[in-house]
PDB file of N, CA and C in Angstrom:
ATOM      1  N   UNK A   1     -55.867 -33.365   3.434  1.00  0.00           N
ATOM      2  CA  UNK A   1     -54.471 -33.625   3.142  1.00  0.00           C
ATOM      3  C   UNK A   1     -54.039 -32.727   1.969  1.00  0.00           C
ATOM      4  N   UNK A   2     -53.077 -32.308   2.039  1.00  0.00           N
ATOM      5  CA  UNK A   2     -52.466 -30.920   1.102  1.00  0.00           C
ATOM      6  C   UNK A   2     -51.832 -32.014  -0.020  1.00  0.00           C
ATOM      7  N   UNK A   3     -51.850 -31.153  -1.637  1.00  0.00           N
ATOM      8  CA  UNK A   3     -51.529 -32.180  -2.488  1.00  0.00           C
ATOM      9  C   UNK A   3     -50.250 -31.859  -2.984  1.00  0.00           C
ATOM     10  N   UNK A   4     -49.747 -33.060  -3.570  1.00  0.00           N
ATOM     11  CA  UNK A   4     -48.489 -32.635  -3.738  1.00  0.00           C
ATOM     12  C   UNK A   4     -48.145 -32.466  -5.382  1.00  0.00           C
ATOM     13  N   UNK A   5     -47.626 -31.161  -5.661  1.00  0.00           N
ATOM     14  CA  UNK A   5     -48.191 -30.453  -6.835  1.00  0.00           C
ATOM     15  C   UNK A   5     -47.323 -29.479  -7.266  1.00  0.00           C
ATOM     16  N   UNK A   6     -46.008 -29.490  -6.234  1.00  0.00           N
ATOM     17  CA  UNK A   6     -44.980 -28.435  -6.381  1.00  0.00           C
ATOM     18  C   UNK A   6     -43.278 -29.425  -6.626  1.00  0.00           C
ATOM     19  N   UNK A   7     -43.069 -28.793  -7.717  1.00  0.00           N
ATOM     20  CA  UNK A   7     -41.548 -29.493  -7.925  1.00  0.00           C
ATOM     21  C   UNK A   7     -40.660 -28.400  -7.099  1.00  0.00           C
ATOM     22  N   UNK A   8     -39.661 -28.817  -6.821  1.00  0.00           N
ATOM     23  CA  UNK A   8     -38.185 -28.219  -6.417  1.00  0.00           C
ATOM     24  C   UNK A   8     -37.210 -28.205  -7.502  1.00  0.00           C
ATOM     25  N   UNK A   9     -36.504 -27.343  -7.917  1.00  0.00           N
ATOM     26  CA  UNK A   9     -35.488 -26.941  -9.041  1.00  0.00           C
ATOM     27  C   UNK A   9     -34.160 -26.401  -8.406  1.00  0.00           C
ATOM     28  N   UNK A  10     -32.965 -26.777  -9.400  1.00  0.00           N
ATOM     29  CA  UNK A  10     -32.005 -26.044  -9.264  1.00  0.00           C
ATOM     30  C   UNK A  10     -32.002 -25.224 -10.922  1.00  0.00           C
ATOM     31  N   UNK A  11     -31.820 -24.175 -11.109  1.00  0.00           N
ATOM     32  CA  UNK A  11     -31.430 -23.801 -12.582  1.00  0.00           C
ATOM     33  C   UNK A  11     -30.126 -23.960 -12.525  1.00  0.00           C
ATOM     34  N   UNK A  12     -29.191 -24.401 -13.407  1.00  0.00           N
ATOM     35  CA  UNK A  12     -27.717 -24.671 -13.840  1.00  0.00           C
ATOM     36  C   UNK A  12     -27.639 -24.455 -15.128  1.00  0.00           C
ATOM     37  N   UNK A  13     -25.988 -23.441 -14.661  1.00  0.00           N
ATOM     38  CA  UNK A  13     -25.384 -23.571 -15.820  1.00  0.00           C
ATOM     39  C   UNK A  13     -24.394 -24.184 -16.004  1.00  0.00           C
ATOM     40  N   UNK A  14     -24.371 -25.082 -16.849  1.00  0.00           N
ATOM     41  CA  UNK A  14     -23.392 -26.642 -16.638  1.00  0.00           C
ATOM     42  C   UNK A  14     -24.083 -27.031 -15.546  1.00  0.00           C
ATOM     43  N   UNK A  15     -22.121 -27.247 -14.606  1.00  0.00           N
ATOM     44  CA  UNK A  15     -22.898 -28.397 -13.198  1.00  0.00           C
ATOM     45  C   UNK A  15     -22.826 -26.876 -12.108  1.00  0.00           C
ATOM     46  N   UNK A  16     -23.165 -25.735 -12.553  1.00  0.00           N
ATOM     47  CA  UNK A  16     -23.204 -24.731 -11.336  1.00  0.00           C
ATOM     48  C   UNK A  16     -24.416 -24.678 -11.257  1.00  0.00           C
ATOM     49  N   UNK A  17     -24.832 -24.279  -9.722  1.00  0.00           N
ATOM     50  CA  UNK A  17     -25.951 -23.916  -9.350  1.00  0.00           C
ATOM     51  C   UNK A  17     -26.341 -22.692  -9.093  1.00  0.00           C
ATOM     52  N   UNK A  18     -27.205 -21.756  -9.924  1.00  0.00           N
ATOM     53  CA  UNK A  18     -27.106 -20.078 -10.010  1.00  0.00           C
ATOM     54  C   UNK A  18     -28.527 -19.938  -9.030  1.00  0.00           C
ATOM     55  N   UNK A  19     -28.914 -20.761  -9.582  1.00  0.00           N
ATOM     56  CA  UNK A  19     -30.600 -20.861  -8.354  1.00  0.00           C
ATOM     57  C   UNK A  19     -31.086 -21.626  -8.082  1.00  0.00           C
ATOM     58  N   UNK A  20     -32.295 -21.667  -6.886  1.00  0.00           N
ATOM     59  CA  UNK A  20     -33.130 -22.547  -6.631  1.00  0.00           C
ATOM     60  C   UNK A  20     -34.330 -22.027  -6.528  1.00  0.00           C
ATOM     61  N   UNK A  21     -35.426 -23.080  -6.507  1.00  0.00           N
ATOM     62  CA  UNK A  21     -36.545 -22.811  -6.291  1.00  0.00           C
ATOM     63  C   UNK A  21     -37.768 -23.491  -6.804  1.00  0.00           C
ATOM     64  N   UNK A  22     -38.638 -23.257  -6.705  1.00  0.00           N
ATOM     65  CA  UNK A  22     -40.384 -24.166  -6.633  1.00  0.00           C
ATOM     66  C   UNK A  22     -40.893 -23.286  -7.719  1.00  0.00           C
ATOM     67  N   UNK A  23     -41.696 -24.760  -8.105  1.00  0.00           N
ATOM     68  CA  UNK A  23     -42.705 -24.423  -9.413  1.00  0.00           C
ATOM     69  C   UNK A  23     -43.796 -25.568  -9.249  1.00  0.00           C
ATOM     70  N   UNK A  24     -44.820 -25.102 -10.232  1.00  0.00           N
ATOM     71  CA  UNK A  24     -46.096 -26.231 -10.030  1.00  0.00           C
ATOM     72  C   UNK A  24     -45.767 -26.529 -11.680  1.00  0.00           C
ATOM     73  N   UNK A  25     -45.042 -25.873 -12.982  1.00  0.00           N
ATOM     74  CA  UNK A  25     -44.852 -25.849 -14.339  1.00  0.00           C
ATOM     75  C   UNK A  25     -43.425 -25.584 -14.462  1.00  0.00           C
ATOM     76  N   UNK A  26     -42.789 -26.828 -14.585  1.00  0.00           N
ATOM     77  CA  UNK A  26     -41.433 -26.978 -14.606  1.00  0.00           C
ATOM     78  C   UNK A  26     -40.981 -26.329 -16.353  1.00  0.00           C
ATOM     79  N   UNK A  27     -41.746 -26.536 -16.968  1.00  0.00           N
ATOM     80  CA  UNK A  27     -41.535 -26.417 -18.515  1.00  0.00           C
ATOM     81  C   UNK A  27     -41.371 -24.354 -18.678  1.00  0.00           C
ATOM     82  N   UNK A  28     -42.718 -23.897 -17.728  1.00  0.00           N
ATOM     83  CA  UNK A  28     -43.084 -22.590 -18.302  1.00  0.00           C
ATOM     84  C   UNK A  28     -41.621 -22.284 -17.250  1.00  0.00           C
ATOM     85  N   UNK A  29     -41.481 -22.625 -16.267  1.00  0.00           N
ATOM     86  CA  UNK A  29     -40.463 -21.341 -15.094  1.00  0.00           C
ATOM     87  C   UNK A  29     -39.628 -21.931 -16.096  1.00  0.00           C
ATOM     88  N   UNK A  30     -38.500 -22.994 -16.929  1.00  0.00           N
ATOM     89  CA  UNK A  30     -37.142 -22.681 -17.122  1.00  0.00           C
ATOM     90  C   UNK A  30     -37.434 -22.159 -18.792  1.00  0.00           C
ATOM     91  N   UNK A  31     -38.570 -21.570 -19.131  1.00  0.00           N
ATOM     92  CA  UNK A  31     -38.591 -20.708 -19.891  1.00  0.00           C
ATOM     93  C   UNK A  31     -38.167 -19.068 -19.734  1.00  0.00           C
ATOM     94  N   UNK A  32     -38.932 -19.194 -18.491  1.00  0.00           N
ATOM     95  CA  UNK A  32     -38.800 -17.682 -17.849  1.00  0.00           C
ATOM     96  C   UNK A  32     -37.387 -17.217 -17.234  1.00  0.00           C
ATOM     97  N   UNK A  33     -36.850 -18.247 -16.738  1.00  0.00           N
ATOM     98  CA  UNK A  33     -35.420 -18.311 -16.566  1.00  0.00           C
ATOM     99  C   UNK A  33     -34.353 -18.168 -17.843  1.00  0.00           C
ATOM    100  N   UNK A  34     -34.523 -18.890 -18.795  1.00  0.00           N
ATOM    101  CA  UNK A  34     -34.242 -18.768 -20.000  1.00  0.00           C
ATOM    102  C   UNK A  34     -33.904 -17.156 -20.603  1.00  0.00           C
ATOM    103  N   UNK A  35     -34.983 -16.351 -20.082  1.00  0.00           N
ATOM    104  CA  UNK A  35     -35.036 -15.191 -20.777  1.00  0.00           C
ATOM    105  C   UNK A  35     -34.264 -14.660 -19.686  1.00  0.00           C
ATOM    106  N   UNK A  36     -33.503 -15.077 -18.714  1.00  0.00           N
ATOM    107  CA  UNK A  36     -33.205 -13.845 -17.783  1.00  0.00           C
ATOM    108  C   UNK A  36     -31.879 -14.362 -17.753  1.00  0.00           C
ATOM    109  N   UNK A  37     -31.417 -15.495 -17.858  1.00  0.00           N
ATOM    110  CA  UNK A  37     -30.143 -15.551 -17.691  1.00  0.00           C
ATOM    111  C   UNK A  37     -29.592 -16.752 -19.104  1.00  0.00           C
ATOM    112  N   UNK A  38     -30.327 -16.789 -19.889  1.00  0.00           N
ATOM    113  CA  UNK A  38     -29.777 -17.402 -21.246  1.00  0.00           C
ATOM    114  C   UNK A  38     -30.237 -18.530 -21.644  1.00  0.00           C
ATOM    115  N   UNK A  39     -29.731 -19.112 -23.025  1.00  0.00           N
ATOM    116  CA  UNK A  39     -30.317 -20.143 -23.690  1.00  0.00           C
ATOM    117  C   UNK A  39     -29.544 -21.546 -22.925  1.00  0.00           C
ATOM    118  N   UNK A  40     -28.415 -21.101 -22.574  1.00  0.00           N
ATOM    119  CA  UNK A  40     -27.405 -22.330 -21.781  1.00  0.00           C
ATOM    120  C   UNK A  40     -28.408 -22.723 -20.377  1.00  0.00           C
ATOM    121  N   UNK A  41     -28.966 -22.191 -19.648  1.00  0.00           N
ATOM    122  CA  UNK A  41     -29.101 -22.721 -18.631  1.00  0.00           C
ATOM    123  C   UNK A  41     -29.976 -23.629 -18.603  1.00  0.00           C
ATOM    124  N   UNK A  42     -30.358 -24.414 -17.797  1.00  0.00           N
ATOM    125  CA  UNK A  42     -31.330 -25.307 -17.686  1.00  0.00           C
ATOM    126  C   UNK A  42     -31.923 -25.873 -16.415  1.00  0.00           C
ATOM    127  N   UNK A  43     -33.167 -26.450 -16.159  1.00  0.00           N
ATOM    128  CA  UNK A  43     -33.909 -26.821 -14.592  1.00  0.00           C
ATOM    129  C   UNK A  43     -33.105 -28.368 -14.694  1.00  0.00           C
ATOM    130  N   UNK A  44     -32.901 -28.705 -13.099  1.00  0.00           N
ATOM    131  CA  UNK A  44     -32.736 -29.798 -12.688  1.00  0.00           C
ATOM    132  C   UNK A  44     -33.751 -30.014 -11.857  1.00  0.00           C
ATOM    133  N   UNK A  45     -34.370 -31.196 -11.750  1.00  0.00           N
ATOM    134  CA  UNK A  45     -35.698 -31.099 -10.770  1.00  0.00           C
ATOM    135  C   UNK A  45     -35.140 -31.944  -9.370  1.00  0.00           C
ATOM    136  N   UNK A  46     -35.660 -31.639  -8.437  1.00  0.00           N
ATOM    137  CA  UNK A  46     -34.940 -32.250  -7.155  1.00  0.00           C
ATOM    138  C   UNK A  46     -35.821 -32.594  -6.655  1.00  0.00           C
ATOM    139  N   UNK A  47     -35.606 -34.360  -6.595  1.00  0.00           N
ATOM    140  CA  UNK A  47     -37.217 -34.913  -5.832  1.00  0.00           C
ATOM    141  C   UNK A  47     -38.025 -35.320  -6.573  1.00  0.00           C
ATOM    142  N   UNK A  48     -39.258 -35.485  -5.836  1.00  0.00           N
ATOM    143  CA  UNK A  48     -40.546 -35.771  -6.352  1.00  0.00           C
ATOM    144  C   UNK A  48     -40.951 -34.239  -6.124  1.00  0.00           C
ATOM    145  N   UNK A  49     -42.381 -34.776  -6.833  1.00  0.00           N
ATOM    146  CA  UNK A  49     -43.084 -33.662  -6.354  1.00  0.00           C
ATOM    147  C   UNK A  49     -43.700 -33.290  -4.637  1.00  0.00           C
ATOM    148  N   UNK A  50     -43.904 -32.099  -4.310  1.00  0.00           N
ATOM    149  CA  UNK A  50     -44.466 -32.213  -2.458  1.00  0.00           C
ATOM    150  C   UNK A  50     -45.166 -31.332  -2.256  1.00  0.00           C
ATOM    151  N   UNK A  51     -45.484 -30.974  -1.491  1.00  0.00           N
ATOM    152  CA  UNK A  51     -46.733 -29.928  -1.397  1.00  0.00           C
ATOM    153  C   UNK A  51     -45.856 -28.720  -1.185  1.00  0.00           C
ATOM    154  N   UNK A  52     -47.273 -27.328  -1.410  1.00  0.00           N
ATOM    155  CA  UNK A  52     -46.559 -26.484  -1.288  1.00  0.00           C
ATOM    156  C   UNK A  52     -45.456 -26.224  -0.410  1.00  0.00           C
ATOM    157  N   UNK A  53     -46.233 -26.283   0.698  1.00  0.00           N
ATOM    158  CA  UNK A  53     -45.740 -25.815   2.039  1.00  0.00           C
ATOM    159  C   UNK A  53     -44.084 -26.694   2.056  1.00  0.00           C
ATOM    160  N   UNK A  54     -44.031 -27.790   1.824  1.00  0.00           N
ATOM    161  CA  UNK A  54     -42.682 -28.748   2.058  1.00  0.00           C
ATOM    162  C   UNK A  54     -41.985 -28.130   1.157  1.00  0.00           C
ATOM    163  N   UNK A  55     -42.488 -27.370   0.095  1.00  0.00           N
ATOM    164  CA  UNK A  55     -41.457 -26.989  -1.151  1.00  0.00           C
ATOM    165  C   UNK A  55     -41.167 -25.465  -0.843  1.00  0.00           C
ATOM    166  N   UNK A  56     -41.877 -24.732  -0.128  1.00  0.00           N
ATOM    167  CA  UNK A  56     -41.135 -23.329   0.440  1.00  0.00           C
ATOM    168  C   UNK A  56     -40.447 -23.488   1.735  1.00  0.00           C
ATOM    169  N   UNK A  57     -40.706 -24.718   2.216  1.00  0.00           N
ATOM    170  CA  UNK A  57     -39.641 -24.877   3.256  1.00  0.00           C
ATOM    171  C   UNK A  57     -38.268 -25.630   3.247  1.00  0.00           C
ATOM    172  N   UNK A  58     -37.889 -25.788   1.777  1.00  0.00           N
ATOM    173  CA  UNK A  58     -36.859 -26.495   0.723  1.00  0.00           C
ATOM    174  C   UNK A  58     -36.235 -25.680   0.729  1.00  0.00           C
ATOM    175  N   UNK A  59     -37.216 -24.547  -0.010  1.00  0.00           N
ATOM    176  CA  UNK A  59     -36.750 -23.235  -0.742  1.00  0.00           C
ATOM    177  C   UNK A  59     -35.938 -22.327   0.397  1.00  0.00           C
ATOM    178  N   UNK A  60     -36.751 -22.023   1.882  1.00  0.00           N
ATOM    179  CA  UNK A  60     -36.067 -21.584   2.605  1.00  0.00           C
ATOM    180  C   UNK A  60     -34.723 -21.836   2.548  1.00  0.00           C
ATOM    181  N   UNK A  61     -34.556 -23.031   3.287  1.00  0.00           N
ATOM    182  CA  UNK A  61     -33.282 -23.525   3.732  1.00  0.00           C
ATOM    183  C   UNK A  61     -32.307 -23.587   2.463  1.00  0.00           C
ATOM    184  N   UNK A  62     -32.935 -23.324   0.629  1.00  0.00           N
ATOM    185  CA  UNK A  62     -31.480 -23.444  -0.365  1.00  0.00           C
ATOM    186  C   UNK A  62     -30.874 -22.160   0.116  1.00  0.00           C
ATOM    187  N   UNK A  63     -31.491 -20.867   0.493  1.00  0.00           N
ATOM    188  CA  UNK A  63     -31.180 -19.344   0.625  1.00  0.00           C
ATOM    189  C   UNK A  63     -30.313 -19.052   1.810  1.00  0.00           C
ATOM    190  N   UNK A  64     -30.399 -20.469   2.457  1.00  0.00           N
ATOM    191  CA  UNK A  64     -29.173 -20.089   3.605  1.00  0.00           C
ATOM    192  C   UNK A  64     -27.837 -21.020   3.190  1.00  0.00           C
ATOM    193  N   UNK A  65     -27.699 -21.424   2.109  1.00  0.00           N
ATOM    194  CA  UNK A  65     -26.911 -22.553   1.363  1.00  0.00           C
ATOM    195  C   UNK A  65     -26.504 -23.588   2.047  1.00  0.00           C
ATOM    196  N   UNK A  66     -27.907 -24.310   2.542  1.00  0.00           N
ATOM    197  CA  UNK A  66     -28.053 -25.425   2.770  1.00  0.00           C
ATOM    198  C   UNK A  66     -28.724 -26.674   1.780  1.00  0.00           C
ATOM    199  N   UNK A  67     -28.004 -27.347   1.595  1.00  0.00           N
ATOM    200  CA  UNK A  67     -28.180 -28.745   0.828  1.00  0.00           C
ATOM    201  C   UNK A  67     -29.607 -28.971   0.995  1.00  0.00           C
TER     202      UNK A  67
END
């Protein structure tokens, strides 16, 4: 059984949504985000945590701007 070990994120600035995407270190990626698009933005986490695979197939479907 695959573990579940991957969060789902939106980064926002305010209530906009500039990105999405998967992390296993919610703390280190909206650091790294931080440096690329500013001190304002911040992770929203979406969900629980799920396994990889369920969390790149999240990720797919944010890139076609689906909910």
């Amino acid at each position: 059984m695959a573990e579940r070990d991957t969060y789902k994120y939106h980064v926002k600035d305010g209530k906009k949504i500039i990105r999405s995407g998967i992390t296993n270190d919610l703390e280190r990626r909206e650091r790294e985000h931080q440096r690329e698009f500013g001190d304002d933005i911040h992770l929203q986490k979406v969900g629980n945590k799920t396994t990889r695979e369920g969390a790149r197939e999240w990720e797919k479907g944010q890139k076609r701007g689906t909910p």
